[in-house]
Protein backbone atom coordinates (compact mmCIF):
# COMPACT_ATOMS: atom_id res chain seq x y z
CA UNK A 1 0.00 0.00 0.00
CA UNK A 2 2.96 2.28 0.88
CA UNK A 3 4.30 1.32 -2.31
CA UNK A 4 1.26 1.83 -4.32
CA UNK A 5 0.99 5.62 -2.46
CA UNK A 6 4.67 6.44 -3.55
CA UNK A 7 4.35 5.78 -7.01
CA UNK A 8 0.69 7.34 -7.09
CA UNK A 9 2.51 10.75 -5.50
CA UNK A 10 5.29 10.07 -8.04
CA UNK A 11 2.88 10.26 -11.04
CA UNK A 12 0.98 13.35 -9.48
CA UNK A 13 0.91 16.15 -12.58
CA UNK A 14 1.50 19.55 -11.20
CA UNK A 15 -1.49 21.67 -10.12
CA UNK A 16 -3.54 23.23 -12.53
CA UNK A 17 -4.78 25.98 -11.69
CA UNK A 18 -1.62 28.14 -10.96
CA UNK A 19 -2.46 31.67 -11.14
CA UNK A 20 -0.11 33.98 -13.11
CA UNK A 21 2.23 36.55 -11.41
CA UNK A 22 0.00 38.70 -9.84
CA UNK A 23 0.17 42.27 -7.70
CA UNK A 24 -0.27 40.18 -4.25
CA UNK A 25 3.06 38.58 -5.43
CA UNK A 26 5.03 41.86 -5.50
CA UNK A 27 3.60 43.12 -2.78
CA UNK A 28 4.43 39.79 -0.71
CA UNK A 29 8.06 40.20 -2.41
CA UNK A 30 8.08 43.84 -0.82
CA UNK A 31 6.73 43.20 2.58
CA UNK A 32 9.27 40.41 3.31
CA UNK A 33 12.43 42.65 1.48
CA UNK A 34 11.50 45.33 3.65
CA UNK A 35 11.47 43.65 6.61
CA UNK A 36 14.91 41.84 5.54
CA UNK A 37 16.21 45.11 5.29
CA UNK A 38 14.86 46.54 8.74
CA UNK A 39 16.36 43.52 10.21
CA UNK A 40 19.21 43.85 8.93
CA UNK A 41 19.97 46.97 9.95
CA UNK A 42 18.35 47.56 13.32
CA UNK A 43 19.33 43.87 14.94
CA UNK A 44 22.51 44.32 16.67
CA UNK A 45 23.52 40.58 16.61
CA UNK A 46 23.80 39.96 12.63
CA UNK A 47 26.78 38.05 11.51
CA UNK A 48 28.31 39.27 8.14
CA UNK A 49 25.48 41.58 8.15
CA UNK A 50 25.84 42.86 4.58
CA UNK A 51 25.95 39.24 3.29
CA UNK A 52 22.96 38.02 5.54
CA UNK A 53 21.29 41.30 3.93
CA UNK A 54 21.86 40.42 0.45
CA UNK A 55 20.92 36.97 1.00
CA UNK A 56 17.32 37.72 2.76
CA UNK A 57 16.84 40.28 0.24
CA UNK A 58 17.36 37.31 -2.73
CA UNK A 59 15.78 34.85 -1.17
CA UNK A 60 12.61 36.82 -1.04
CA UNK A 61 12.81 37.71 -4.97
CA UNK A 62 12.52 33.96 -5.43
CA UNK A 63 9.44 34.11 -4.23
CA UNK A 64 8.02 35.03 -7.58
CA UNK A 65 8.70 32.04 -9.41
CA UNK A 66 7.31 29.86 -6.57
CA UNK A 67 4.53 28.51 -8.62
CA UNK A 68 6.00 28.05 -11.85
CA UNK A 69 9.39 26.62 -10.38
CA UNK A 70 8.69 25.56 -7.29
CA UNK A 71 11.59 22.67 -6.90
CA UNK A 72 14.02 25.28 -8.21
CA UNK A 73 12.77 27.70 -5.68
CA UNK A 74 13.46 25.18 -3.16
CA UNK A 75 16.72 23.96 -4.30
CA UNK A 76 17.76 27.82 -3.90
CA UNK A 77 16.15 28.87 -0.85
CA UNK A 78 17.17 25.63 1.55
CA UNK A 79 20.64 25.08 -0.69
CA UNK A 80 21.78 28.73 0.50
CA UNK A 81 20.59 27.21 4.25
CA UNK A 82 22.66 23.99 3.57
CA UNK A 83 25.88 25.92 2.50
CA UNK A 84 25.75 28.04 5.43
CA UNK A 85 25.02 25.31 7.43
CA UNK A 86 27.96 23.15 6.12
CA UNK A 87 30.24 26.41 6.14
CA UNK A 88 29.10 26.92 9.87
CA UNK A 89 30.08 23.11 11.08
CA UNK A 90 33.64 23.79 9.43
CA UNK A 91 34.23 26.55 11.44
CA UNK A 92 34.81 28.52 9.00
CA UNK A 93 31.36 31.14 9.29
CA UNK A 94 29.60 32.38 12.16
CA UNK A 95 25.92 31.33 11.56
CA UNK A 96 24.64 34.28 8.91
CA UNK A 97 20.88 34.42 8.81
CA UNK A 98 17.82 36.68 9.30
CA UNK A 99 14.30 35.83 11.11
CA UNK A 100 12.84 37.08 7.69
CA UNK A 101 14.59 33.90 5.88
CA UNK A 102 12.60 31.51 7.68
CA UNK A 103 9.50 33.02 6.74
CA UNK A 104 10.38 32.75 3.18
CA UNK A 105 11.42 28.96 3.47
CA UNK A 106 8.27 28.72 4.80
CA UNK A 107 6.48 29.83 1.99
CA UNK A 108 8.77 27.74 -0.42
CA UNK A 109 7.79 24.46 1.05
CA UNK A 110 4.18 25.60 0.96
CA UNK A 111 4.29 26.41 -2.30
CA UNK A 112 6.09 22.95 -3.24
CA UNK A 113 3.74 20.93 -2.09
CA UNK A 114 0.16 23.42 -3.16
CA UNK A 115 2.03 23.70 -7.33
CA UNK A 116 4.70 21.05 -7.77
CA UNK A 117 4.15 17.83 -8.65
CA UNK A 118 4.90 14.59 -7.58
CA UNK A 119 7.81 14.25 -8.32
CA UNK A 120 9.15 17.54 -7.62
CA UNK A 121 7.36 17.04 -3.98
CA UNK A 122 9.59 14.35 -3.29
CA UNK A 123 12.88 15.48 -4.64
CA UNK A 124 12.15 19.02 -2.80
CA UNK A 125 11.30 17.53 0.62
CA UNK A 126 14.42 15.48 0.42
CA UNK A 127 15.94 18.52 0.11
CA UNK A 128 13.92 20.47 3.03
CA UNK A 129 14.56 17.94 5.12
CA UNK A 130 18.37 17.61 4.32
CA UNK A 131 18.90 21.15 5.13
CA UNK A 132 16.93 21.28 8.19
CA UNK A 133 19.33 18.44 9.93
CA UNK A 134 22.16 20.33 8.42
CA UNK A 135 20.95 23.91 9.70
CA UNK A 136 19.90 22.01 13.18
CA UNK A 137 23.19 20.20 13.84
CA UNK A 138 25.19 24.00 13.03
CA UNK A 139 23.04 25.66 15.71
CA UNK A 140 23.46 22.56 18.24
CA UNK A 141 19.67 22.65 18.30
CA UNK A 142 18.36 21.05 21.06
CA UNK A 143 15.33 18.41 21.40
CA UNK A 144 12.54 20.92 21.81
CA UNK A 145 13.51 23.04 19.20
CA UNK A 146 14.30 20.06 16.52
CA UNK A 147 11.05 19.04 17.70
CA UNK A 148 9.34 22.51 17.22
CA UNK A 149 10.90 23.26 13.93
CA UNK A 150 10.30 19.69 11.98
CA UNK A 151 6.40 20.42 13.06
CA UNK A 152 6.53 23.81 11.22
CA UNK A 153 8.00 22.86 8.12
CA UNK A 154 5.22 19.43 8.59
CA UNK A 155 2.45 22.35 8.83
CA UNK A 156 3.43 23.90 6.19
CA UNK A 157 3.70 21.41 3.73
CA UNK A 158 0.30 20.02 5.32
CA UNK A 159 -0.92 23.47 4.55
CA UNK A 160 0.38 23.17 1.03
CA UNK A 161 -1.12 20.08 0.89
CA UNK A 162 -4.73 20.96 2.18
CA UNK A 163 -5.35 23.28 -0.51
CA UNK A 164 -4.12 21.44 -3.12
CA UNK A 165 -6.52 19.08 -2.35
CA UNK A 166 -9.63 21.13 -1.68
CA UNK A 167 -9.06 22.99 -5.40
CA UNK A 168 -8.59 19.44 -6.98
CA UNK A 169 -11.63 18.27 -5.26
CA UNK A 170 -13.68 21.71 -6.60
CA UNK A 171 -12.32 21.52 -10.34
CA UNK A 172 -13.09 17.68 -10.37
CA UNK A 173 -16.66 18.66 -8.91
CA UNK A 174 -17.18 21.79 -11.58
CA UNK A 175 -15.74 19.01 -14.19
CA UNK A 176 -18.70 16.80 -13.19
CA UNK A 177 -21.14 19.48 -13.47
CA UNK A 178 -19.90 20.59 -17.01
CA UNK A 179 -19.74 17.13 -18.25
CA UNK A 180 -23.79 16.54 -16.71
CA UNK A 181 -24.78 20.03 -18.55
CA UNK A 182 -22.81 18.30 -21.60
CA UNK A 183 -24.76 15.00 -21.70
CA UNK A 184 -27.80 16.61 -21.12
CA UNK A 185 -27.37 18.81 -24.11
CA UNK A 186 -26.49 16.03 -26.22
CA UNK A 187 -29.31 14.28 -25.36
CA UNK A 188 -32.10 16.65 -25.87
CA UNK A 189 -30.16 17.59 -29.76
CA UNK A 190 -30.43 14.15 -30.19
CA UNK A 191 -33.99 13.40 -29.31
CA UNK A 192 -34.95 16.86 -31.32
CA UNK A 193 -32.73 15.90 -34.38
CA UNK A 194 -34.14 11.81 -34.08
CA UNK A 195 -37.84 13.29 -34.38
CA UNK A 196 -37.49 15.51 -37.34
CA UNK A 197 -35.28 13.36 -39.22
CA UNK A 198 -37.52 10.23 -38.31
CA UNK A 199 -40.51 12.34 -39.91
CA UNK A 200 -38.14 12.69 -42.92
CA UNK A 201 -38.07 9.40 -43.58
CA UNK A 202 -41.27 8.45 -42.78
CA UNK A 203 -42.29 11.29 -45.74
CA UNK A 204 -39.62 9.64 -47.77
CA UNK A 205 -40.72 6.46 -47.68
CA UNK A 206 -44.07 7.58 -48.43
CA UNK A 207 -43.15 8.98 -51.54
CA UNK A 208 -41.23 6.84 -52.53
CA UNK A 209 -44.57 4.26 -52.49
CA UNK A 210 -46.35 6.74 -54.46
CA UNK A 211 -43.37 7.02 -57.21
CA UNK A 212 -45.45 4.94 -59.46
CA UNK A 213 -47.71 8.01 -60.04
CA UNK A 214 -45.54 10.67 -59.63
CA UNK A 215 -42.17 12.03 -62.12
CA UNK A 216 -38.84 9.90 -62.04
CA UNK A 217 -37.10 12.79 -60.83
CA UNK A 218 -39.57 13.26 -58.06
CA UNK A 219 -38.58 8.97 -56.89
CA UNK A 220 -35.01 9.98 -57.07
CA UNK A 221 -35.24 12.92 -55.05
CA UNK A 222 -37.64 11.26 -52.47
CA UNK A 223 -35.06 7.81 -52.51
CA UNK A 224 -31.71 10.45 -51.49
CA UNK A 225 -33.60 12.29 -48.89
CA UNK A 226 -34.52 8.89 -47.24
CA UNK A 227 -30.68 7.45 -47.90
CA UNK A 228 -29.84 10.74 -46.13
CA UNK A 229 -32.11 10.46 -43.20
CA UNK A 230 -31.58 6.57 -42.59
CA UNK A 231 -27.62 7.75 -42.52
CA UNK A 232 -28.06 11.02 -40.15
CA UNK A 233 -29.84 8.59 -37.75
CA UNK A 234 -27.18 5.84 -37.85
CA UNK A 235 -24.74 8.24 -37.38
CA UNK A 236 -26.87 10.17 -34.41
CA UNK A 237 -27.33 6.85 -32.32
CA UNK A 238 -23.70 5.83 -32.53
CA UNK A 239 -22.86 9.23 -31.23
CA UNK A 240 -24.92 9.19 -28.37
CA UNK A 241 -25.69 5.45 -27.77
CA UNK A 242 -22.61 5.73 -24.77
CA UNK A 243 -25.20 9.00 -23.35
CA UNK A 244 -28.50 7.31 -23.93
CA UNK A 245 -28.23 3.98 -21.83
CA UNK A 246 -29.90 1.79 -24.15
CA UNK A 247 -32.45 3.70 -23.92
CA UNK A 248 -35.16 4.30 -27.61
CA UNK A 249 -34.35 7.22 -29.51
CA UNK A 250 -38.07 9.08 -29.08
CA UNK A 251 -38.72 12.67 -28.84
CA UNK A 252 -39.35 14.14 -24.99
CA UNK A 253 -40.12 17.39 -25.33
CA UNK A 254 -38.57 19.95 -22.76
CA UNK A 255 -40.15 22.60 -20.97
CA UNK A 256 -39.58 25.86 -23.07
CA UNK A 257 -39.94 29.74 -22.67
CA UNK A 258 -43.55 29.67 -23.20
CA UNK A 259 -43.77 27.32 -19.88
CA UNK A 260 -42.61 29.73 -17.72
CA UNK A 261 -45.90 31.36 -17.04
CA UNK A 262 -46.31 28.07 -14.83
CA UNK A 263 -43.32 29.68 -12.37
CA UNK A 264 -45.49 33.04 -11.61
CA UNK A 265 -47.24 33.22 -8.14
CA UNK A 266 -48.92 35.49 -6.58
CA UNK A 267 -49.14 33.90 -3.02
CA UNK A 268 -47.99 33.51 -0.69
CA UNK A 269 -44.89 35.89 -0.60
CA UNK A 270 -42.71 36.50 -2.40
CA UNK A 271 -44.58 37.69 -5.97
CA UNK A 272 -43.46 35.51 -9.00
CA UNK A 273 -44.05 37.73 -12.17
CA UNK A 274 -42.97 36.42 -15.67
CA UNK A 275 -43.15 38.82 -18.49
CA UNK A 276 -42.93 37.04 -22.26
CA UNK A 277 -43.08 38.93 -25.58
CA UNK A 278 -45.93 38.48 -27.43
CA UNK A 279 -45.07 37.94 -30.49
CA UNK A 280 -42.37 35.36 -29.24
CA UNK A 281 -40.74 33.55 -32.62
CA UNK A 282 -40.09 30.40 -32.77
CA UNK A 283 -37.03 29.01 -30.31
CA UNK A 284 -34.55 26.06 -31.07
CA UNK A 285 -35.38 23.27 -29.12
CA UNK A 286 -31.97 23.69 -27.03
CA UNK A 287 -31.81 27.13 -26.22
CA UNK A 288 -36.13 27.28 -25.39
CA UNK A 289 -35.50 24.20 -23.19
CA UNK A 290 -32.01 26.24 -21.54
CA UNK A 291 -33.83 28.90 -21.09
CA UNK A 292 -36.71 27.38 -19.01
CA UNK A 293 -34.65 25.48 -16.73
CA UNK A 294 -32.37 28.55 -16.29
CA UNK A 295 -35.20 31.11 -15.05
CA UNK A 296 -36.09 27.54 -12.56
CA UNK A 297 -32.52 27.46 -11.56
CA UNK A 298 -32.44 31.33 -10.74
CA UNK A 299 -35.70 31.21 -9.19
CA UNK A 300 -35.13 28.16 -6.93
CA UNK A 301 -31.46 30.36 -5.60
CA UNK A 302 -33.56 33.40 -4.91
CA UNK A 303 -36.52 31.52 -3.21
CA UNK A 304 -33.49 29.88 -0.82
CA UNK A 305 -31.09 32.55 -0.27
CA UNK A 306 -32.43 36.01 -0.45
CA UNK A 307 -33.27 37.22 2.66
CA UNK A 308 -36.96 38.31 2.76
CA UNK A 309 -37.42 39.00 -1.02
CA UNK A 310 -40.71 39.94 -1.74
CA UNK A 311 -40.80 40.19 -5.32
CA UNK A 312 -38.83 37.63 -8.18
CA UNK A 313 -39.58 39.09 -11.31
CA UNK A 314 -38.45 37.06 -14.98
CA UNK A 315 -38.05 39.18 -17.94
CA UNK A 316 -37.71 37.80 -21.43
CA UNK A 317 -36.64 39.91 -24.34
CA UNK A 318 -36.20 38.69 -27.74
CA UNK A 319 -33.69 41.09 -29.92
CA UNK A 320 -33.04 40.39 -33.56
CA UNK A 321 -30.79 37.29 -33.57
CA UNK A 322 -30.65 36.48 -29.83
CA UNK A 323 -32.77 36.31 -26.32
CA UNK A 324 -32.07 37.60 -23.22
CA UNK A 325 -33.39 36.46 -19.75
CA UNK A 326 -33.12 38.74 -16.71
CA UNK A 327 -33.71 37.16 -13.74
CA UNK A 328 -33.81 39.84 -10.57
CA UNK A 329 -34.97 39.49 -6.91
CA UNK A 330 -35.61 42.96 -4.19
CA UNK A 331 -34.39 40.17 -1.24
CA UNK A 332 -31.61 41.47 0.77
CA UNK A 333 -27.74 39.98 0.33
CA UNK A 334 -26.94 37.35 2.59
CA UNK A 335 -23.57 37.87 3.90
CA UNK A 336 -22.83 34.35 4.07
CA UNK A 337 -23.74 33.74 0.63
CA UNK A 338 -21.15 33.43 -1.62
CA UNK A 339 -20.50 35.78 -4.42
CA UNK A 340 -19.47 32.85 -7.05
CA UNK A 341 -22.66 30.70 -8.58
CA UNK A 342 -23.42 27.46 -6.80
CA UNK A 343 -23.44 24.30 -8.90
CA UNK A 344 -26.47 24.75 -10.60
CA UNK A 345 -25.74 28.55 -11.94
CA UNK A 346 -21.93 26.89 -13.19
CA UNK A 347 -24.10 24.07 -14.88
CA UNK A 348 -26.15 26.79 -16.58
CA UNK A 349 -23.21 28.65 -17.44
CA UNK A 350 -21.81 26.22 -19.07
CA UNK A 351 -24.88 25.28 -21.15
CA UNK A 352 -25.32 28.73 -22.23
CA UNK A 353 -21.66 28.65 -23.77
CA UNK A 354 -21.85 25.35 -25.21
CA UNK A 355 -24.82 27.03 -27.10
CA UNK A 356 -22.65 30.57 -27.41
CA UNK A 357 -24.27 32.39 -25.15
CA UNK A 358 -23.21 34.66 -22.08
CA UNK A 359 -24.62 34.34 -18.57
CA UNK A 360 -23.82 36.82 -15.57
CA UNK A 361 -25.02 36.18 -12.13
CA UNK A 362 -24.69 38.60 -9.03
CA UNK A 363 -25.34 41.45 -6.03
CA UNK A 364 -27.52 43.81 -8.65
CA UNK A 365 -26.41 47.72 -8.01
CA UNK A 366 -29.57 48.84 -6.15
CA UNK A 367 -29.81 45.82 -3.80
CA UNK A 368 -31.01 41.93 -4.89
CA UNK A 369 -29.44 39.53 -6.73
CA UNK A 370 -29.58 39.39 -10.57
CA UNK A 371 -29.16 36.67 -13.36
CA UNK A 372 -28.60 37.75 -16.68
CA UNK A 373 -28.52 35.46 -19.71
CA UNK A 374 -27.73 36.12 -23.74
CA UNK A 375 -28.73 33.88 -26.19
CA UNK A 376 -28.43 33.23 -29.89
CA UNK A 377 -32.06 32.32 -31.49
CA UNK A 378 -30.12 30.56 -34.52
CA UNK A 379 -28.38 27.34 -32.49
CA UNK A 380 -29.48 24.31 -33.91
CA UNK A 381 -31.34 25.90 -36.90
C-alpha cells in the first residue's frame, strides 16, 4: 500500500490551476524585502550583516517564481541554508541568517507541495529535510527546538497540501457538473434531431410508395432524402448510444420559454411575475429548453437565499438574432452567501456557452441579486 501511495505521488501532474504573477506577489516580495532590510539593519547581533542582507533580500525575490518553479525555488532557498550550514560546522562562518529567511522557506515548502508535482514534492522535501538536519546540527539545536521546527516545516507542507486538495476536489466537482450540462445537451439535440429526421423518412418512404404516379425525378429525389435520413440517424445513435443507456431514440419534449408562465405566483410571498413577448418567434429546441430550466434554476437560488425577497420578477426579451433572460430578486444579500454561482448557476453557465451564449449572475447595483442570460435564437437551426 505504501508502495502503491509512492508511485501514485510520483505520477501526481503539477497543479492546474496556478495563477499567473499577480500584484499580491510583488507586494508579498516587498513586505518580506523590507522587513529583511529593517532587520538587517536595526538587529545588533547579525553576523556578516551585509551578506545576511543580500541573501534575505534574494531569497525573497525567489518568491516570484514559486509557482512556476517551485523545486528550483526550493533547491535555492534551503541550498543557501545547507551551504551556510555546512560552512558553519567547518568553522569557517559564524551562523549568517535573518528571522525574515525563515518566513520565506516557509512559503517555499508551501508552495512545493500546493504547485509542484509529484515528483518535484519528493525530490524538494528530500531537500527540506536535508537542510533542516544540516541547519539544526550548526546551531546545536536542542530536542525541543528540533522538535518545534520539523512540526513547522510538517504544517506547512500540510498546509500546502490541504489546498491542493480542496481545489482538486472543486475543479473535479465543476468538471462533473460541465460534463452533466454536456450530456444533457447532447441528449435533448439528439432526441430533437431523431424526431425531425424520423418524420423525414417516414415522408420519404411515403413517396417513394407513391413514385409509381408521380415524375422519375420526383422517386429519385424522395429515394436520397430517405438514404440521407436513414444515414443522419445511424450516425446520431452511434454518437450518443454511450449517453442514452440503451435507452429508444423518441422525442421528450422539454419545458420551453412559453412554460414559464407556470413559475409566476402570486401567493404567498414573495410575488413571481414572468413577463414574455408576445409575439415570441419560434425558439430552437436547445436554447427554449435552456432557457426554461435557467429562469427555474435562478428562481429556486432566490426563493433559498435572499433574505426576505418579496418580489422575483423574470423578464424575457427577444432582440433580432438572440434572447435575453433577466432574472432579478428585491431580497436582501446574505452575507454568508457566496458571491461565485453554486453548482447549478456553473451548470447553466456552461450550457449557455456550449450554445454561445453569455450568462452573468450577481449582487444587482440597487440591492437583490440578478441573473442575466444572452442567447443566440439561430443554435441548432
Amino acid at each position: 500500500m505504501i508502495t502503491n501511495a509512492l508511485r501514485s505521488l510520483w505520477a501526481e501532474p503539477r497543479a492546474a490551476d496556478a495563477p499567473e504573477r499577480g500584484w499580491r506577489d510583488w507586494v508579498l516580495v516587498g513586505v518580506l524585502v523590507t522587513a529583511a532590510l529593517l532587520e538587517g539593519v536595526l538587529r545588533e547581533d547579525v553576523a556578516w550583516r551585509p551578506i545576511a542582507m543580500i541573501l534575505a533580500v534574494g531569497l525573497a525575490a525567489v518568491l516570484l517564481w514559486r509557482r512556476t518553479r517551485p523545486l528550483a525555488c526550493v533547491v535555492v532557498g534551503f541550498g543557501t541554508a545547507m551551504v551556510l550550514g555546512l560552512a558553519t560546522l567547518a568553522g569557517g562562518a559564524p551562523n549568517v541568517g535573518l528571522d525574515t529567511m525563515v518566513y520565506v522557506v516557509l512559503v517555499l515548502v508551501y508552495a512545493l507541495v500546493r504547485w509542484g508535482s509529484g515528483r518535484e514534492i519528493v525530490i524538494g522535501l528530500a531537500v527540506v529535510g536535508v537542510a533542516a538536519v544540516i541547519g539544526m546540527v550548526a546551531d546545536a539545536t536542542g530536542p525541543g527546538e528540533i522538535i518545534g521546527g520539523f512540526g513547522i516545516l510538517t504544517a506547512a507542507a500540510a498546509g500546502g497540501a490541504a489546498f491542493r486538495y480542496r481545489a482538486e476536489s472543486w475543479r473535479r466537482a465543476l468538471d462533473q457538473v460541465r460534463n452533466h450540462e454536456r450530456v444533457g445537451l447532447a441528449r435533448e439535440l439528439h432526441d430533437m434531431v431523431a424526431h425531425h429526421v424520423s418524420a423525414i423518412a417516414v415522408q420519404a418512404q411515403a413517396g417513394r410508395a407513391m413514385a409509381g404516379q408521380r415524375p422519375e425525378a420526383a422517386l429519385e429525389a424522395l429515394t436520397a432524402i430517405e438514404g440521407e435520413a436513414s444515414r443522419t440517424l445511424a450516425e446520431m445513435r452511434a454518437m450518443v448510444r454511450v449517453l442514452r443507456d440503451g435507452a429508444p431514440a423518441e422525442y421528450n419534449p422539454q419545458p420551453g420559454v412559453a412554460d414559464l408562465v407556470s413559475l409566476a405566483r402570486r401567493d404567498p410571498v414573495p410575488v413571481v411575475d414572468v413577463e414574455l413577448p408576445d409575439d415570441l418567434d419560434p425558439l430552437p429546441q436547445p436554447v427554449d429548453a435552456a432557457v426554461y430550466r435557467l429562469a427555474q434554476e435562478a428562481l429556486t437560488n432566490a426563493l433559498r437565499h435572499a433574505r426576505n425577497p418579496s418580489r422575483v420578477e423574470i423578464r424575457v426579451v427577444q432582440a433580432e438574432g438572440s434572447l435575453r433572460l433577466r432574472v432579478t430578486d428585491d431580497g436582501q444579500i446574505d452575507p454568508a452567501r457566496p458571491v461565485s454561482n453554486g453548482f447549478g448557476l456553473l451548470g447553466m453557465t456552461e450550457r449557455v456557452h456550449l450554445l454561445g451564449g453569455t450568462l452573468r449572475a450577481g449582487p444587482a447595483p440597487a440591492g437583490g441579486w440578478t441573473v442575466d442570460a444572452d442567447l443566440p435564437t439561430e443554435v441548432g437551426r
